[in-house]
Protein backbone atom coordinates (compact mmCIF):
# COMPACT_ATOMS: atom_id res chain seq x y z
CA UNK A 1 82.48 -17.17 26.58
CA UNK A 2 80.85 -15.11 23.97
CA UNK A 3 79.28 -11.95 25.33
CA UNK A 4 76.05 -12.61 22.55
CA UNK A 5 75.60 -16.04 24.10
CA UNK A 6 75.33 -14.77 27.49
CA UNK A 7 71.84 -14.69 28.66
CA UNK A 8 70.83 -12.90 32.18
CA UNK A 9 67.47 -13.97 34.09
CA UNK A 10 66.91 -11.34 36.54
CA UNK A 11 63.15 -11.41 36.04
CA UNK A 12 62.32 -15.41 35.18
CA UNK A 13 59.50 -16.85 36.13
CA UNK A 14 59.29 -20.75 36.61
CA UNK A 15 55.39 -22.06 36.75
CA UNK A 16 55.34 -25.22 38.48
CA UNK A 17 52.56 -27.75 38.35
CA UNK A 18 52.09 -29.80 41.50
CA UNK A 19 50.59 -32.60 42.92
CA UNK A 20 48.19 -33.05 46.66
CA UNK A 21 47.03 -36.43 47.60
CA UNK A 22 46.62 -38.00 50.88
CA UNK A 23 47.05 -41.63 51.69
CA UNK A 24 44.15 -43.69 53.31
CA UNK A 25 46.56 -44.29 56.49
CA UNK A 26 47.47 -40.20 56.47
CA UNK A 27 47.84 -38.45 60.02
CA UNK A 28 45.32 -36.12 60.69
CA UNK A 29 46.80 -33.13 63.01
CA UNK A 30 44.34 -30.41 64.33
CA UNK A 31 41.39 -31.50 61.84
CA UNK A 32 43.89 -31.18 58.68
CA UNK A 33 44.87 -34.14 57.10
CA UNK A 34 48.13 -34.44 56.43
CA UNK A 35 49.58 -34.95 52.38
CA UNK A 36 51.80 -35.03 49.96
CA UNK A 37 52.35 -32.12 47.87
CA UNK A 38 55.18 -33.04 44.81
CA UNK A 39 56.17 -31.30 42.07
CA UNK A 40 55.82 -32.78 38.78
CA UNK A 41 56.10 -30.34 36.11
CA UNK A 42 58.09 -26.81 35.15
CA UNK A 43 57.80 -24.42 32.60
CA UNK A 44 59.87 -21.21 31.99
CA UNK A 45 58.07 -18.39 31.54
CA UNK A 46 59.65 -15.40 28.69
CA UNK A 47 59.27 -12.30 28.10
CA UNK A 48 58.16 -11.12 24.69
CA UNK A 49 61.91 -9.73 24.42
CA UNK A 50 63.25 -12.64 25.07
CA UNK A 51 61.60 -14.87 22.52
CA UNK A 52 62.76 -16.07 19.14
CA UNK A 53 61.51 -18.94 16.61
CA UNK A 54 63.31 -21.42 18.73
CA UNK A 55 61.11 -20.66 21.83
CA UNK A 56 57.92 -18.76 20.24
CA UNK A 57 56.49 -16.54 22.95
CA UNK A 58 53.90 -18.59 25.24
CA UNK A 59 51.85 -16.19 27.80
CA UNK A 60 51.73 -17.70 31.05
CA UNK A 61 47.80 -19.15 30.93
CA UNK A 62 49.20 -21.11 27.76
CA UNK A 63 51.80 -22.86 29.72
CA UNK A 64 49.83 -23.73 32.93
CA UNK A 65 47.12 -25.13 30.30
CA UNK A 66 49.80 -27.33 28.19
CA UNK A 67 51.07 -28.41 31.82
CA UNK A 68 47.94 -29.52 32.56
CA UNK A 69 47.50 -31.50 29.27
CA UNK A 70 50.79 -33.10 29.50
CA UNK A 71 49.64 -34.19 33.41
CA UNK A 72 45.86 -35.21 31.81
CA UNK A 73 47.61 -37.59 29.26
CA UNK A 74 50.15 -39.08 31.47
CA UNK A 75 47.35 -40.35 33.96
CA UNK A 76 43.85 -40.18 32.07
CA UNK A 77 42.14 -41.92 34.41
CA UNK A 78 42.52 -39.39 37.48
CA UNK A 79 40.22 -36.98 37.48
CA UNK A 80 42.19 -33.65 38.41
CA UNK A 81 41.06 -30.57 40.60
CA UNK A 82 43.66 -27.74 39.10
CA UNK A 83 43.40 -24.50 41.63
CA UNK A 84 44.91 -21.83 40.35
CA UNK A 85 45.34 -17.71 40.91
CA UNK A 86 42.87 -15.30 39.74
CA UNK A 87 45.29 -14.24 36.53
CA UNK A 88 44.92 -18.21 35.19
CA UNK A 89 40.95 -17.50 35.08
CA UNK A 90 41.49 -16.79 31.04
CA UNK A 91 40.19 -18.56 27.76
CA UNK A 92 43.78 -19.69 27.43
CA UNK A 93 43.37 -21.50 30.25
CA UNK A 94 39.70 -22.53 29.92
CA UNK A 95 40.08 -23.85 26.13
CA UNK A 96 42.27 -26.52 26.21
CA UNK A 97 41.28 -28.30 29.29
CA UNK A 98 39.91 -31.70 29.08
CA UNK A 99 36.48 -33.26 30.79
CA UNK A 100 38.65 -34.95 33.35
CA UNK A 101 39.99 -31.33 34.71
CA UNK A 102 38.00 -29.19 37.10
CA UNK A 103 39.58 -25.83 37.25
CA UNK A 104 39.21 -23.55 40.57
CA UNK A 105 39.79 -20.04 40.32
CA UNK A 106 38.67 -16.23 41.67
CA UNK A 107 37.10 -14.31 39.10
CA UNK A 108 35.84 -11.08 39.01
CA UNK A 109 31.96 -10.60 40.91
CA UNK A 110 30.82 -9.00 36.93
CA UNK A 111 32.79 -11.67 34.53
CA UNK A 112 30.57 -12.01 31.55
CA UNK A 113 30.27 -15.82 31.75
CA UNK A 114 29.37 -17.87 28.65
CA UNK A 115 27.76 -21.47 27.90
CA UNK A 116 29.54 -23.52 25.90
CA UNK A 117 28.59 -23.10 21.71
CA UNK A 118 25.71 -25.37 20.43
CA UNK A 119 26.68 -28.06 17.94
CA UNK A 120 27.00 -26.39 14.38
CA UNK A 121 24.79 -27.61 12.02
CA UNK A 122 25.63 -29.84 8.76
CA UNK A 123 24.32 -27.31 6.56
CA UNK A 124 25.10 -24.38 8.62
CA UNK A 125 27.25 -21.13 7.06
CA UNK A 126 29.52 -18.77 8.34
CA UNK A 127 32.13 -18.97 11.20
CA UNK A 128 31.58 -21.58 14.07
CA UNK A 129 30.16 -19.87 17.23
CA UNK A 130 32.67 -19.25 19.95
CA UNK A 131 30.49 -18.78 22.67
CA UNK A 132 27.17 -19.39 23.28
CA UNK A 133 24.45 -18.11 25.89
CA UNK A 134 25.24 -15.25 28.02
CA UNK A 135 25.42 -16.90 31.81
CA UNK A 136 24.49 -14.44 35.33
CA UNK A 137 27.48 -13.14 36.78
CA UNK A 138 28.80 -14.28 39.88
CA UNK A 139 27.29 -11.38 41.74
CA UNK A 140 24.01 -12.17 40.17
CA UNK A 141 24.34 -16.00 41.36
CA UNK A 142 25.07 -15.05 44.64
CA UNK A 143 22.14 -12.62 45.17
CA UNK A 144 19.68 -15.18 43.79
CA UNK A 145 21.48 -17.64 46.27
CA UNK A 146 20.93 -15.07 49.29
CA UNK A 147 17.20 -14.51 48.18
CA UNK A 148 16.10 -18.00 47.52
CA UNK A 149 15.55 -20.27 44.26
CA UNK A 150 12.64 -18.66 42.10
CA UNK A 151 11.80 -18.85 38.64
């Protein structure tokens, strides 16, 4: 074996995309009901360092979303509930996902939140908008919630 061939993975990290559904006959036990949970997908994570043109460096929201796409186009009708870690809460993430996906995720109580970019015009110039209005923060939503609805 050649010692430049030789590749250690003391700090890998494997994402795994998996599936939770329930059965219409599925046991319920102490008001849980009882599932299935199956993994369906992998992806290896790398390090910057570890990276070359064969496998171009991928950060770890980038995966989880193309894992999500690849699930998405495999069964397009299904409309899928992805619940992920606080860390997956990133435009990375957010972009790519299509109608069909909900994503669930803490974020942070002062995220600047964003609407989605109205339609450019036909005659418009300059560089698409990325974002569009400025949304209350999650801290804002919930004090409004605590107070009561008013305009």
């Amino acid at each position: 074996m050649d010692v430049a061939s030789l590749v250690s993975a003391w700090d890998a990290m494997i994402l795994q995309l998996a599936v939770s559904f329930t059965s219409p006959t599925a046991r319920t036990w102490r008001q849980i009901t009882l599932g299935w949970v199956l993994p369906v997908l992998f992806a290896l994570y790398r390090k910057p360092g570890d990276c070359n043109r064969q496998h171009p460096f991928r950060t770890r929201q980038q995966l989880a979303a193309q894992m999500v796409q690849k699930a998405v186009k495999t069964l397009p009708h299904v409309h899928w509930r992805v619940a992920a870690d606080g860390q997956y809460a990133t435009r990375d993430m957010v972009e790519g996902l299509p109608d069909s996906v909900t994503l669930v995720s803490r974020i942070r109580s002062n995220a600047a939140i964003y609407d989605l970019p109205q339609p450019r015009r036909k005659s418009q110039r300059g560089r698409p908008a990325k974002k569009g209005k400025r949304l209350p923060t999650p801290r804002a939503v919930a004090r409004r919630r605590q107070e009561g609805w008013t305009r």
